[in-house]
PDBML (XML) file of the C-alpha atoms, coordinates in Angstrom:
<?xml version="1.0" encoding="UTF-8" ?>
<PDBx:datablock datablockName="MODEL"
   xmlns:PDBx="http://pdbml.pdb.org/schema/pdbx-v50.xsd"
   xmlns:xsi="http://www.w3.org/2001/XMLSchema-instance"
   xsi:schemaLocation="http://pdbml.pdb.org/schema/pdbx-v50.xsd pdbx-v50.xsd">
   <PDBx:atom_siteCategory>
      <PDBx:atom_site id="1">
         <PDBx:B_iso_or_equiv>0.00</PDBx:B_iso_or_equiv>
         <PDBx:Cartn_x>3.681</PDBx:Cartn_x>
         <PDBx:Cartn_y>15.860</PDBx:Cartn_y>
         <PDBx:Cartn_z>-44.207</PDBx:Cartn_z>
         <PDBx:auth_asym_id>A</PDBx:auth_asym_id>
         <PDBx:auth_atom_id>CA</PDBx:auth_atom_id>
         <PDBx:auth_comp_id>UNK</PDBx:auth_comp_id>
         <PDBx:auth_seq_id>1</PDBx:auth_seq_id>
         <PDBx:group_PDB>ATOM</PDBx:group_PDB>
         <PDBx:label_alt_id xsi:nil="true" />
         <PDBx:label_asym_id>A</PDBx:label_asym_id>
         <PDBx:label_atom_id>CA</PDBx:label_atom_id>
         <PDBx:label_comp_id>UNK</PDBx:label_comp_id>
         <PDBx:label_entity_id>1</PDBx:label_entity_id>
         <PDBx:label_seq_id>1</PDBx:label_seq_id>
         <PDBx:occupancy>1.00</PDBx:occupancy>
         <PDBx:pdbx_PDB_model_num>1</PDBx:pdbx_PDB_model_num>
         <PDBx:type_symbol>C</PDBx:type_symbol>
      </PDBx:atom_site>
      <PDBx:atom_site id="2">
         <PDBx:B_iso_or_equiv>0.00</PDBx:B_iso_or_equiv>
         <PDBx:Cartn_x>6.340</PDBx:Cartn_x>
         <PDBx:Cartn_y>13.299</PDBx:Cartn_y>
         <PDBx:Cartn_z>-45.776</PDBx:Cartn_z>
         <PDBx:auth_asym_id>A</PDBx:auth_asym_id>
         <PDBx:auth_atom_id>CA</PDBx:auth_atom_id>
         <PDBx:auth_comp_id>UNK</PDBx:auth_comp_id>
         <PDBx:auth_seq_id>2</PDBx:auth_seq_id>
         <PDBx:group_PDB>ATOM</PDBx:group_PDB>
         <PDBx:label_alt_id xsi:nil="true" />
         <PDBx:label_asym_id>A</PDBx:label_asym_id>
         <PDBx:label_atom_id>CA</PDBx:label_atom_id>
         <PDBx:label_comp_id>UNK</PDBx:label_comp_id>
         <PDBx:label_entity_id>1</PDBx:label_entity_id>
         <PDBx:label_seq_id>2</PDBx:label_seq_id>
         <PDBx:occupancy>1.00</PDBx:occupancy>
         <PDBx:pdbx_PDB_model_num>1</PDBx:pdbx_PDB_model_num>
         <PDBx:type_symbol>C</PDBx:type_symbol>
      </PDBx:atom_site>
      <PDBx:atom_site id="3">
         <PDBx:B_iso_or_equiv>0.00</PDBx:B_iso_or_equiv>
         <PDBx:Cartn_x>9.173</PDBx:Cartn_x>
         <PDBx:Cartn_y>14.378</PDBx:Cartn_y>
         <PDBx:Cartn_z>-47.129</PDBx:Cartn_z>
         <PDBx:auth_asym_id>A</PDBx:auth_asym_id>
         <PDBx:auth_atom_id>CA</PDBx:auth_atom_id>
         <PDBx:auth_comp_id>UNK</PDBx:auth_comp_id>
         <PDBx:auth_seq_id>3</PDBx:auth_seq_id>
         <PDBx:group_PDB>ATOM</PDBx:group_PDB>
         <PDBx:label_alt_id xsi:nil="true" />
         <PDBx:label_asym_id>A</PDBx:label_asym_id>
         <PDBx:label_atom_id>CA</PDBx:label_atom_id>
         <PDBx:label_comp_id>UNK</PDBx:label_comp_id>
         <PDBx:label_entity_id>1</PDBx:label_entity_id>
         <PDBx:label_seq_id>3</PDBx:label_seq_id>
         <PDBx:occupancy>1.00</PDBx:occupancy>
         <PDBx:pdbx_PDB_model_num>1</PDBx:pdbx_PDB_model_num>
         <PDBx:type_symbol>C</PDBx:type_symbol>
      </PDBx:atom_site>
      <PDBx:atom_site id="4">
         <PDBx:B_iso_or_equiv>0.00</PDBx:B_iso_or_equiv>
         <PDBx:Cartn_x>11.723</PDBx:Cartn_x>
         <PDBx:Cartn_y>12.494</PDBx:Cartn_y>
         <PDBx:Cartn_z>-49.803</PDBx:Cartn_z>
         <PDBx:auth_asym_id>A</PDBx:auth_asym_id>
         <PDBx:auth_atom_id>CA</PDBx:auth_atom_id>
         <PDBx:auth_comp_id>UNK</PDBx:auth_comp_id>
         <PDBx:auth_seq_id>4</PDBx:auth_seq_id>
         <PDBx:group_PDB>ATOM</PDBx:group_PDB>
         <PDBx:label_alt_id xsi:nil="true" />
         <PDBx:label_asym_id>A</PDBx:label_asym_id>
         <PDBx:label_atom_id>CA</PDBx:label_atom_id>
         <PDBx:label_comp_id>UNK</PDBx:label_comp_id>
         <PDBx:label_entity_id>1</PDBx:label_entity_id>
         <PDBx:label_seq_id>4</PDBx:label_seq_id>
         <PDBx:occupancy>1.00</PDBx:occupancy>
         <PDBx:pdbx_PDB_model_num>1</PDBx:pdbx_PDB_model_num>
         <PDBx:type_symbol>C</PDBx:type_symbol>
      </PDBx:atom_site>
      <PDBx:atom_site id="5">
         <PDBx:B_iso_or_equiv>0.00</PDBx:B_iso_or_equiv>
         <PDBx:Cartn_x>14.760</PDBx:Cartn_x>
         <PDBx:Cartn_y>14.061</PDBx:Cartn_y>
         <PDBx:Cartn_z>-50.950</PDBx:Cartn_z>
         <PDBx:auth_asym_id>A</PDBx:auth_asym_id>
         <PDBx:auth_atom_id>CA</PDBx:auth_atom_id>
         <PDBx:auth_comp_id>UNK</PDBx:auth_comp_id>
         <PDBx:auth_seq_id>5</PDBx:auth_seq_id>
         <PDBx:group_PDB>ATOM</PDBx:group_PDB>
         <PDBx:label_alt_id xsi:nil="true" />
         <PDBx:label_asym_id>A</PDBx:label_asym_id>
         <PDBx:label_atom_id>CA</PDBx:label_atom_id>
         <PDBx:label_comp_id>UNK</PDBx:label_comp_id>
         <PDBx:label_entity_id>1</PDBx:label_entity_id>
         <PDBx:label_seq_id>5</PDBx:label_seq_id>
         <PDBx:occupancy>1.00</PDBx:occupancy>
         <PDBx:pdbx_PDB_model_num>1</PDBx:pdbx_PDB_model_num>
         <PDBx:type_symbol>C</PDBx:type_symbol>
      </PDBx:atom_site>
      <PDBx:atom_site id="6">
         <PDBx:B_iso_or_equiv>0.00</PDBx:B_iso_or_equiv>
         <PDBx:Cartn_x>16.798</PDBx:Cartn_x>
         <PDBx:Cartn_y>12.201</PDBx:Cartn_y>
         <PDBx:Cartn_z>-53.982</PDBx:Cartn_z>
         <PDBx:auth_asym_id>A</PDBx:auth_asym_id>
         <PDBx:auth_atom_id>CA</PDBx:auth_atom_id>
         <PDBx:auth_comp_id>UNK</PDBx:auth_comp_id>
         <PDBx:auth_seq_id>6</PDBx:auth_seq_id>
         <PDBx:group_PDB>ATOM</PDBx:group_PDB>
         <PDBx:label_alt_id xsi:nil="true" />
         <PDBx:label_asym_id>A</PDBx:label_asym_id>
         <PDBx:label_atom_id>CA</PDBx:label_atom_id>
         <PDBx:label_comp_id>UNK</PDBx:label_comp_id>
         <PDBx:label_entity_id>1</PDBx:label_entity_id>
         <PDBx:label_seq_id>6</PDBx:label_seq_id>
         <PDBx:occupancy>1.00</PDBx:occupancy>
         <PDBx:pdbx_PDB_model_num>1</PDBx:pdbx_PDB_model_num>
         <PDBx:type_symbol>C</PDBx:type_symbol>
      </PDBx:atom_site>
      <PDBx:atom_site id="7">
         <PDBx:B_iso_or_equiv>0.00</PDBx:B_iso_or_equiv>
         <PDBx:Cartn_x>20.443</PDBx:Cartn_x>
         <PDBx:Cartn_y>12.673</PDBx:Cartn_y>
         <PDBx:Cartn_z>-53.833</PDBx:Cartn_z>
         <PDBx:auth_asym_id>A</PDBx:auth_asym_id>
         <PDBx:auth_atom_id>CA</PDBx:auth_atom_id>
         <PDBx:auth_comp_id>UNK</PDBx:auth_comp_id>
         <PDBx:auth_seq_id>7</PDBx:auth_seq_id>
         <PDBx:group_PDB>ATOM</PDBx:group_PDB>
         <PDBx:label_alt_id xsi:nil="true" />
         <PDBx:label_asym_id>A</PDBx:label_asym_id>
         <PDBx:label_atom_id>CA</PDBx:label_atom_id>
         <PDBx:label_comp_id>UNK</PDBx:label_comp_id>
         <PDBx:label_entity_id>1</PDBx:label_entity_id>
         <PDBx:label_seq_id>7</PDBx:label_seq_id>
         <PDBx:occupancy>1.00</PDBx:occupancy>
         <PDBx:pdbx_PDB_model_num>1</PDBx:pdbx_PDB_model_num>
         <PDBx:type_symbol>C</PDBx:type_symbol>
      </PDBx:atom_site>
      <PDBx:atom_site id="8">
         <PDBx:B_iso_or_equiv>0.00</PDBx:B_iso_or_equiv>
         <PDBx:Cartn_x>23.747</PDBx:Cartn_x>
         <PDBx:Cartn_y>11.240</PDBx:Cartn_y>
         <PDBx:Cartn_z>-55.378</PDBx:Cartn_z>
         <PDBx:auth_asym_id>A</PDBx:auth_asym_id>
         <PDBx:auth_atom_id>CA</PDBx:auth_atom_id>
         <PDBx:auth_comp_id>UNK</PDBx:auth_comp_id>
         <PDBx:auth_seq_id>8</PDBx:auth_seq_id>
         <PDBx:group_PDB>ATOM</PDBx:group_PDB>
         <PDBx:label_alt_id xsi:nil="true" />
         <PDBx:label_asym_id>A</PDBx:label_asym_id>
         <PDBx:label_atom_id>CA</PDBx:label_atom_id>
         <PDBx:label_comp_id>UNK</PDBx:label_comp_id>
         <PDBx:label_entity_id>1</PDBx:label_entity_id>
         <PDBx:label_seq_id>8</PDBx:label_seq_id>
         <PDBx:occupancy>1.00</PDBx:occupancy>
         <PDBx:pdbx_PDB_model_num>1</PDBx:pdbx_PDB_model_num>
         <PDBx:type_symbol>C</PDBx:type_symbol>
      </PDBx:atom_site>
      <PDBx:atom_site id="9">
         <PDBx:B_iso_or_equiv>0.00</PDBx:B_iso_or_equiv>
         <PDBx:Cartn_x>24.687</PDBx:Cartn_x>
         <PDBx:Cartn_y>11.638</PDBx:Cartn_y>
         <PDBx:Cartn_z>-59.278</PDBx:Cartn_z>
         <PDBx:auth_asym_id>A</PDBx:auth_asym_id>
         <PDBx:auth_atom_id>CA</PDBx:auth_atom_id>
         <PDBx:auth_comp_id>UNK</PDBx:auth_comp_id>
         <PDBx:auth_seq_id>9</PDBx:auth_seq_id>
         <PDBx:group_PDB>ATOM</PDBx:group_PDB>
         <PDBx:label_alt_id xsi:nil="true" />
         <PDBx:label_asym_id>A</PDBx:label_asym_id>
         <PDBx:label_atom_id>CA</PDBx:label_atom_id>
         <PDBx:label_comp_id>UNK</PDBx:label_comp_id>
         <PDBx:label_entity_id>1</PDBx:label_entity_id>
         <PDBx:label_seq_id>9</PDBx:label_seq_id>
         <PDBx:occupancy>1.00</PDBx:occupancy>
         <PDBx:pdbx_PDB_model_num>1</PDBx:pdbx_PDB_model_num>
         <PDBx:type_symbol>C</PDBx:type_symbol>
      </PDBx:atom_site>
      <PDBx:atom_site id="10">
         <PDBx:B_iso_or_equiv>0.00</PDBx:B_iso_or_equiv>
         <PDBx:Cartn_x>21.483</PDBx:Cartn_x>
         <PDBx:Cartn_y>12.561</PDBx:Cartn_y>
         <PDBx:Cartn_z>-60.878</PDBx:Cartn_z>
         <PDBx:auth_asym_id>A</PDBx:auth_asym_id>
         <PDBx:auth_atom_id>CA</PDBx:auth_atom_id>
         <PDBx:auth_comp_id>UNK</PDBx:auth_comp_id>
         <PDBx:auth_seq_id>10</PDBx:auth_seq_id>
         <PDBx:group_PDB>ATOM</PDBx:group_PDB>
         <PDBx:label_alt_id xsi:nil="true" />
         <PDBx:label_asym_id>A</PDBx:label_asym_id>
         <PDBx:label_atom_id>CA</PDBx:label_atom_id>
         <PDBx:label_comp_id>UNK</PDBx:label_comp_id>
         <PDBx:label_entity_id>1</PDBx:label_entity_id>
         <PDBx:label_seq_id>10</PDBx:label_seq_id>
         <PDBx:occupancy>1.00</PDBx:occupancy>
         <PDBx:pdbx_PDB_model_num>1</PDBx:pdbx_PDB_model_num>
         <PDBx:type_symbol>C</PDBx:type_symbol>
      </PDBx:atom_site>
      <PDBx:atom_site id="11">
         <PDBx:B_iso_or_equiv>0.00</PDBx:B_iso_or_equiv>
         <PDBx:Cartn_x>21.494</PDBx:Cartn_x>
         <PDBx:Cartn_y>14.301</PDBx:Cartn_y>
         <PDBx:Cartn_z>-64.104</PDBx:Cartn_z>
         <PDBx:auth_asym_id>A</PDBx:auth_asym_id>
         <PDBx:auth_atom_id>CA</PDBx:auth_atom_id>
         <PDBx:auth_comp_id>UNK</PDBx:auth_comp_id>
         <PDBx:auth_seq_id>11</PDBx:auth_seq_id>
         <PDBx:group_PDB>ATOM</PDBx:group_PDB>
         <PDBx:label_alt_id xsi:nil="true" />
         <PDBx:label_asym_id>A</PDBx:label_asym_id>
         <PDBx:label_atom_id>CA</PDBx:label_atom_id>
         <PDBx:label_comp_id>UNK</PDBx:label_comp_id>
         <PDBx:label_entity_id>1</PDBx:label_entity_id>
         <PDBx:label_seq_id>11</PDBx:label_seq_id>
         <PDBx:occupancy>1.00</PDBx:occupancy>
         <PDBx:pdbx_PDB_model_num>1</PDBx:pdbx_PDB_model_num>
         <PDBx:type_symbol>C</PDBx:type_symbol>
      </PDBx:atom_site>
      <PDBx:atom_site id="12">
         <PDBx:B_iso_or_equiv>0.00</PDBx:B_iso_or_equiv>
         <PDBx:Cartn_x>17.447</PDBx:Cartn_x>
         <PDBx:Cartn_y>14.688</PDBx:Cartn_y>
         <PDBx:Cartn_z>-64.729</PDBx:Cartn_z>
         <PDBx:auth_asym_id>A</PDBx:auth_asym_id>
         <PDBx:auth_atom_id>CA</PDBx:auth_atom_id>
         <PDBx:auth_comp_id>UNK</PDBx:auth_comp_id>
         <PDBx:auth_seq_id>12</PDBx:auth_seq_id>
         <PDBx:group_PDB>ATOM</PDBx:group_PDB>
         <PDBx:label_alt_id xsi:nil="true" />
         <PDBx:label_asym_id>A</PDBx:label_asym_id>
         <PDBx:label_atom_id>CA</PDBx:label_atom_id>
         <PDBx:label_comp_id>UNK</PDBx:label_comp_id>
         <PDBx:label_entity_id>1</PDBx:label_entity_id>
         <PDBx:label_seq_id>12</PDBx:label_seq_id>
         <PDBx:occupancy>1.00</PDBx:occupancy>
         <PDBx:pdbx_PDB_model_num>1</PDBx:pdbx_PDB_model_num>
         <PDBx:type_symbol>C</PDBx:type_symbol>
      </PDBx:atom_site>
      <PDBx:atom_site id="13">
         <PDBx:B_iso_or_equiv>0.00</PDBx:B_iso_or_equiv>
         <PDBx:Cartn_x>14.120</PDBx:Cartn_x>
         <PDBx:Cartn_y>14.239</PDBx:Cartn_y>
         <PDBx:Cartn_z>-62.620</PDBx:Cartn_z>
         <PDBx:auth_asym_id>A</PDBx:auth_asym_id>
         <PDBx:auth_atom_id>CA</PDBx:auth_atom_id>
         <PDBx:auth_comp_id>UNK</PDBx:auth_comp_id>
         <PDBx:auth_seq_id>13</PDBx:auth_seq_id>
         <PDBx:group_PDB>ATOM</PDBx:group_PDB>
         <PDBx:label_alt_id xsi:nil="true" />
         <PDBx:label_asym_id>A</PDBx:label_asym_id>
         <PDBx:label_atom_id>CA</PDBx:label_atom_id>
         <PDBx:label_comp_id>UNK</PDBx:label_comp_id>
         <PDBx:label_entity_id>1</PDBx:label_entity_id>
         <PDBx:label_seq_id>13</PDBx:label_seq_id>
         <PDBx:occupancy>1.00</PDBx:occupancy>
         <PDBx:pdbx_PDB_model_num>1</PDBx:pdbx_PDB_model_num>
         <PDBx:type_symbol>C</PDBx:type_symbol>
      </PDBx:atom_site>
      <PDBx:atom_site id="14">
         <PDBx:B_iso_or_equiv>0.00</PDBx:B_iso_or_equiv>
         <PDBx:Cartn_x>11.430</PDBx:Cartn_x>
         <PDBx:Cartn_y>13.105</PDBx:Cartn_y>
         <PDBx:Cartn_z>-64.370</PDBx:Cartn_z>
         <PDBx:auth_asym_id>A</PDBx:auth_asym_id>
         <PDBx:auth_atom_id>CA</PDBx:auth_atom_id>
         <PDBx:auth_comp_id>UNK</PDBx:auth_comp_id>
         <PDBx:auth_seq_id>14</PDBx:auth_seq_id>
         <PDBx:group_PDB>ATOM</PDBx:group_PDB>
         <PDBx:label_alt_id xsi:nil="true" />
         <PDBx:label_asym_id>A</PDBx:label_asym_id>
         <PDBx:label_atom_id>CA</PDBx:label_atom_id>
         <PDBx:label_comp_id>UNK</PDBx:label_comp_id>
         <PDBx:label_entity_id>1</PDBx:label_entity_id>
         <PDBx:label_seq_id>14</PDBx:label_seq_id>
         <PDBx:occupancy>1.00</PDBx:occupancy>
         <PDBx:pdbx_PDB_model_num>1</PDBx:pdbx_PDB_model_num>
         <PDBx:type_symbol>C</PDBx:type_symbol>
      </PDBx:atom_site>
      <PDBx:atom_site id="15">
         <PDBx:B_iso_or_equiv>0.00</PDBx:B_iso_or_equiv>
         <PDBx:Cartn_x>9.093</PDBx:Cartn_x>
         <PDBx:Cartn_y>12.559</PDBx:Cartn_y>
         <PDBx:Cartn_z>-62.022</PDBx:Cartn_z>
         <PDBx:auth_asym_id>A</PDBx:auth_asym_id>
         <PDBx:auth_atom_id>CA</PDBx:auth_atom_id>
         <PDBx:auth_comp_id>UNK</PDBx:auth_comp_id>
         <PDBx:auth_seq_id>15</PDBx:auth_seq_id>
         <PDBx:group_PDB>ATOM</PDBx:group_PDB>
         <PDBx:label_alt_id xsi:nil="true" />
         <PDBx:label_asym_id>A</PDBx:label_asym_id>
         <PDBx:label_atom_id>CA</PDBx:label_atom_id>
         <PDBx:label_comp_id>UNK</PDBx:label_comp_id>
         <PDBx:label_entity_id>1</PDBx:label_entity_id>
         <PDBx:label_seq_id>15</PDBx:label_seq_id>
         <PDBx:occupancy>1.00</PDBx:occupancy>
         <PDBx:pdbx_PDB_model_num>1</PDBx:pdbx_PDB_model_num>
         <PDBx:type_symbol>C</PDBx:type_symbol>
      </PDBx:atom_site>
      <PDBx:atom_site id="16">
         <PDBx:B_iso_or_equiv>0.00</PDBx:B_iso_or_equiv>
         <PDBx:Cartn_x>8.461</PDBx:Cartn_x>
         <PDBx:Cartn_y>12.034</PDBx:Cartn_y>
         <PDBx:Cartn_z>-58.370</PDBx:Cartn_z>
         <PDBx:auth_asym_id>A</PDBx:auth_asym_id>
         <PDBx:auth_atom_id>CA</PDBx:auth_atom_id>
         <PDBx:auth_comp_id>UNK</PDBx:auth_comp_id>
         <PDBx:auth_seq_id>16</PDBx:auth_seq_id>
         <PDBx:group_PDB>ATOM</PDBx:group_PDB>
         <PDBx:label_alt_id xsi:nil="true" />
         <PDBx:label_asym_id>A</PDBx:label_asym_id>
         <PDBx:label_atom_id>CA</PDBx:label_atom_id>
         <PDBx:label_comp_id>UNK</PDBx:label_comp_id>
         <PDBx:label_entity_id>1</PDBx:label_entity_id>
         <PDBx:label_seq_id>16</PDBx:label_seq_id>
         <PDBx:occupancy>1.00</PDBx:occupancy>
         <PDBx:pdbx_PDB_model_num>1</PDBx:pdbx_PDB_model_num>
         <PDBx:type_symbol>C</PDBx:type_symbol>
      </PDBx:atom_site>
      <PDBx:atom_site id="17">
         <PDBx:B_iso_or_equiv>0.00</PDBx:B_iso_or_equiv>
         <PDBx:Cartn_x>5.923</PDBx:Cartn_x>
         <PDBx:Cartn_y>10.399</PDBx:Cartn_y>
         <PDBx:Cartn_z>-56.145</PDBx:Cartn_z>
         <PDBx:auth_asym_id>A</PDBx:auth_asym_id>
         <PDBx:auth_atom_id>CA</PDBx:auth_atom_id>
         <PDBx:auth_comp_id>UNK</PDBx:auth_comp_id>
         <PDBx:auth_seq_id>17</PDBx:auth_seq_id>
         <PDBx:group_PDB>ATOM</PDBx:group_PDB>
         <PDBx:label_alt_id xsi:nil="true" />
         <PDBx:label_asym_id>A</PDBx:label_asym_id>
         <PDBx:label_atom_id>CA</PDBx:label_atom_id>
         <PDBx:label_comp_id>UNK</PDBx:label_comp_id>
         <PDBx:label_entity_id>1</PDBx:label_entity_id>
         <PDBx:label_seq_id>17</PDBx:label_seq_id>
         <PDBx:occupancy>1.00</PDBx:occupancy>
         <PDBx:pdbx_PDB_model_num>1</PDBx:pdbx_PDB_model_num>
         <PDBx:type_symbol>C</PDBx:type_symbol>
      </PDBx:atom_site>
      <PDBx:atom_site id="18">
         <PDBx:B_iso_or_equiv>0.00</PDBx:B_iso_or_equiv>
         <PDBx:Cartn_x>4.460</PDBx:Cartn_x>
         <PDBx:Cartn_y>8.293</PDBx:Cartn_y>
         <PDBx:Cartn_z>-53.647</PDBx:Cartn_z>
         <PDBx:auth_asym_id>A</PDBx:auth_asym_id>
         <PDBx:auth_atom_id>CA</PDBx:auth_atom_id>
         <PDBx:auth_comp_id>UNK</PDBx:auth_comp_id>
         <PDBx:auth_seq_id>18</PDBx:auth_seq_id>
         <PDBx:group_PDB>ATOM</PDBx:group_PDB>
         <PDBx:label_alt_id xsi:nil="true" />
         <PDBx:label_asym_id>A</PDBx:label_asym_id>
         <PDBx:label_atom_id>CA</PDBx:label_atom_id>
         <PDBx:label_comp_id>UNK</PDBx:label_comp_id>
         <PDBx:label_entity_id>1</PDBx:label_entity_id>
         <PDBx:label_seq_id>18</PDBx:label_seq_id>
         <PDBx:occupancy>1.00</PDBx:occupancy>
         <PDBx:pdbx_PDB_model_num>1</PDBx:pdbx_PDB_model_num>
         <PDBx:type_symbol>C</PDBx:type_symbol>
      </PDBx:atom_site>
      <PDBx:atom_site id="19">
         <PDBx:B_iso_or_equiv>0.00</PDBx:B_iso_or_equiv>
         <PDBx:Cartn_x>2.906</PDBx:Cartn_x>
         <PDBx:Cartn_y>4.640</PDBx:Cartn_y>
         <PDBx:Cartn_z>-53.340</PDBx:Cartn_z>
         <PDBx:auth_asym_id>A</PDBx:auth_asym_id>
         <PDBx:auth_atom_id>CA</PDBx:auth_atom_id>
         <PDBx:auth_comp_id>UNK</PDBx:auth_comp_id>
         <PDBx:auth_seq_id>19</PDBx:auth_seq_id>
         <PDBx:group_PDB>ATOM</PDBx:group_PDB>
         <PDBx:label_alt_id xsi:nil="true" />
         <PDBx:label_asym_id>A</PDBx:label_asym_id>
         <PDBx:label_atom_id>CA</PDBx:label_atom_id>
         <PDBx:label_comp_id>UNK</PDBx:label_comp_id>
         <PDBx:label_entity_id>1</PDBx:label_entity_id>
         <PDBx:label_seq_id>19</PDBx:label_seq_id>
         <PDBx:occupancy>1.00</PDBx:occupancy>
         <PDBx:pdbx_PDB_model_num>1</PDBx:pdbx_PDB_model_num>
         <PDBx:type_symbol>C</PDBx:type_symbol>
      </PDBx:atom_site>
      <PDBx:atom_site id="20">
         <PDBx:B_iso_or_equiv>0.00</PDBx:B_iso_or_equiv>
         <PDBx:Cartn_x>1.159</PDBx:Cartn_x>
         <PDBx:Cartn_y>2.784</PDBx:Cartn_y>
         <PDBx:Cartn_z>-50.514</PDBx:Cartn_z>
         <PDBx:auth_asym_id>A</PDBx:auth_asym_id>
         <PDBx:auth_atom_id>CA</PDBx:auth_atom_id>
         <PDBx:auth_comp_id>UNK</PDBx:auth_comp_id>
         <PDBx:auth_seq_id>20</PDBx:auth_seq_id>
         <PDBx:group_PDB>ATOM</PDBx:group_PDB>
         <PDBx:label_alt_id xsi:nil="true" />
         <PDBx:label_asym_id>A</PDBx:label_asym_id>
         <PDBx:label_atom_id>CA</PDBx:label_atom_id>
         <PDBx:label_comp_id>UNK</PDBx:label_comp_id>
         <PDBx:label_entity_id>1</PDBx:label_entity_id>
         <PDBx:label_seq_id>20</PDBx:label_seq_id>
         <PDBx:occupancy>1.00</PDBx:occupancy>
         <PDBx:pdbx_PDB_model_num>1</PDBx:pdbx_PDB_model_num>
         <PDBx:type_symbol>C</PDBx:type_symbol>
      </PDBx:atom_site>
      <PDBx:atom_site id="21">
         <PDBx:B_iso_or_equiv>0.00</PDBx:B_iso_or_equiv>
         <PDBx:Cartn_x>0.355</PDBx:Cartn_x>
         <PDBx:Cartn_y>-1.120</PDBx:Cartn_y>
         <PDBx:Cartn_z>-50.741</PDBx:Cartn_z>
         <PDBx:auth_asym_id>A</PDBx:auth_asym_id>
         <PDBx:auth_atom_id>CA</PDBx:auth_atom_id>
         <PDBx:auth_comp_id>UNK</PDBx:auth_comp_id>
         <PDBx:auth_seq_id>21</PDBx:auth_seq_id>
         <PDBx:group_PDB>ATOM</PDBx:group_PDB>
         <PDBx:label_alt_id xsi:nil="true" />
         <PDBx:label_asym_id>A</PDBx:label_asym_id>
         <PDBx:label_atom_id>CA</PDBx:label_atom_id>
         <PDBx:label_comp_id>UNK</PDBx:label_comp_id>
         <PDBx:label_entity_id>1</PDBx:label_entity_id>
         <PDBx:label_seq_id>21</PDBx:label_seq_id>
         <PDBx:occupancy>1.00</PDBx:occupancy>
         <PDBx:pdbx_PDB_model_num>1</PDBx:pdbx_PDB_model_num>
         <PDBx:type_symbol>C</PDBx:type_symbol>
      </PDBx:atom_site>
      <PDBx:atom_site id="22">
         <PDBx:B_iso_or_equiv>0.00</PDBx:B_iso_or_equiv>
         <PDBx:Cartn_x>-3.176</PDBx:Cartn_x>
         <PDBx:Cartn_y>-2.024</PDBx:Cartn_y>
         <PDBx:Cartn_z>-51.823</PDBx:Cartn_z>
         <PDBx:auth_asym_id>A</PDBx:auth_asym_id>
         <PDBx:auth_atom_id>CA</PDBx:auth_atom_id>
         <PDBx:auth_comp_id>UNK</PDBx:auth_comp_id>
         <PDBx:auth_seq_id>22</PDBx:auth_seq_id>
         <PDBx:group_PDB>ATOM</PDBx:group_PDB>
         <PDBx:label_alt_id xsi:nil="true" />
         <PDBx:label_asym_id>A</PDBx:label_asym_id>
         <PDBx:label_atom_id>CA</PDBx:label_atom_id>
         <PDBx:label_comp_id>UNK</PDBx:label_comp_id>
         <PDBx:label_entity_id>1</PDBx:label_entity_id>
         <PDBx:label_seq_id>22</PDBx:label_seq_id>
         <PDBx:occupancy>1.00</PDBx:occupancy>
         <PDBx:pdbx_PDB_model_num>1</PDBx:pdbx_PDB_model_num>
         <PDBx:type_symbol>C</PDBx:type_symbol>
      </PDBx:atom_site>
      <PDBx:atom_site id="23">
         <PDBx:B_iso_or_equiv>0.00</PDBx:B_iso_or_equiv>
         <PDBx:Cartn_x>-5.762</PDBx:Cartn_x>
         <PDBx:Cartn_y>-4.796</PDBx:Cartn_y>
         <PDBx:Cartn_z>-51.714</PDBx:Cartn_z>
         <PDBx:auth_asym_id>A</PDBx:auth_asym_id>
         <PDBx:auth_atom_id>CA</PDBx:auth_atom_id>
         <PDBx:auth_comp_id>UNK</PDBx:auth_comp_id>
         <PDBx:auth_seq_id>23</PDBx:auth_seq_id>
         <PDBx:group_PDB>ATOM</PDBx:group_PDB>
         <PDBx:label_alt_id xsi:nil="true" />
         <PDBx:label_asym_id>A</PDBx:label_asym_id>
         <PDBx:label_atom_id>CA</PDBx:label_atom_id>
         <PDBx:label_comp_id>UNK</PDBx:label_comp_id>
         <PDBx:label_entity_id>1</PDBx:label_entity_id>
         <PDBx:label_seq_id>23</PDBx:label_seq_id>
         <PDBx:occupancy>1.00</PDBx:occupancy>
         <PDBx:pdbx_PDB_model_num>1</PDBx:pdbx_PDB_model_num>
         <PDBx:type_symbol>C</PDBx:type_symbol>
      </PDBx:atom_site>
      <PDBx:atom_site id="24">
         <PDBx:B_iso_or_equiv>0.00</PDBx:B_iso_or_equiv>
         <PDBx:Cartn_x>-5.045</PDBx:Cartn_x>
         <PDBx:Cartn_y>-6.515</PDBx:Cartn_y>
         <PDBx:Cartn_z>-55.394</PDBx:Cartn_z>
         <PDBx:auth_asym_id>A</PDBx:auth_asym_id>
         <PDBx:auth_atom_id>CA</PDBx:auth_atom_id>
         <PDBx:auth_comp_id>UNK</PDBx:auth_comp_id>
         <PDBx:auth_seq_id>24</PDBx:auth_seq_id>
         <PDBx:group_PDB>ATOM</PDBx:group_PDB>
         <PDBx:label_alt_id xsi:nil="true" />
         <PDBx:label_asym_id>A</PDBx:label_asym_id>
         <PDBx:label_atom_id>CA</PDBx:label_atom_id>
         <PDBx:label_comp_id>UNK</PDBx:label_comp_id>
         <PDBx:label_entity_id>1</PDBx:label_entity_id>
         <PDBx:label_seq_id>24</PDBx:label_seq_id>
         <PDBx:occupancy>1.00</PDBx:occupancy>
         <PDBx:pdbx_PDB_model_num>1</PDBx:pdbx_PDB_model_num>
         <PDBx:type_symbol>C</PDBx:type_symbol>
      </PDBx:atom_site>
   </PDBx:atom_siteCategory>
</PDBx:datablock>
């Protein structure tokens, strides 16, 4: 399970998620 917590002045989220590198 990973785990990614945003911090610092943030007003709005709009989304979140997560990327690997890929052939291409």
């Amino acid at each position: 399970r990973l785990s990614c917590a945003a911090s610092g002045s943030i007003f709005n989220i709009y989304t979140m998620g997560w990327y690997r590198p890929a052939p291409g």
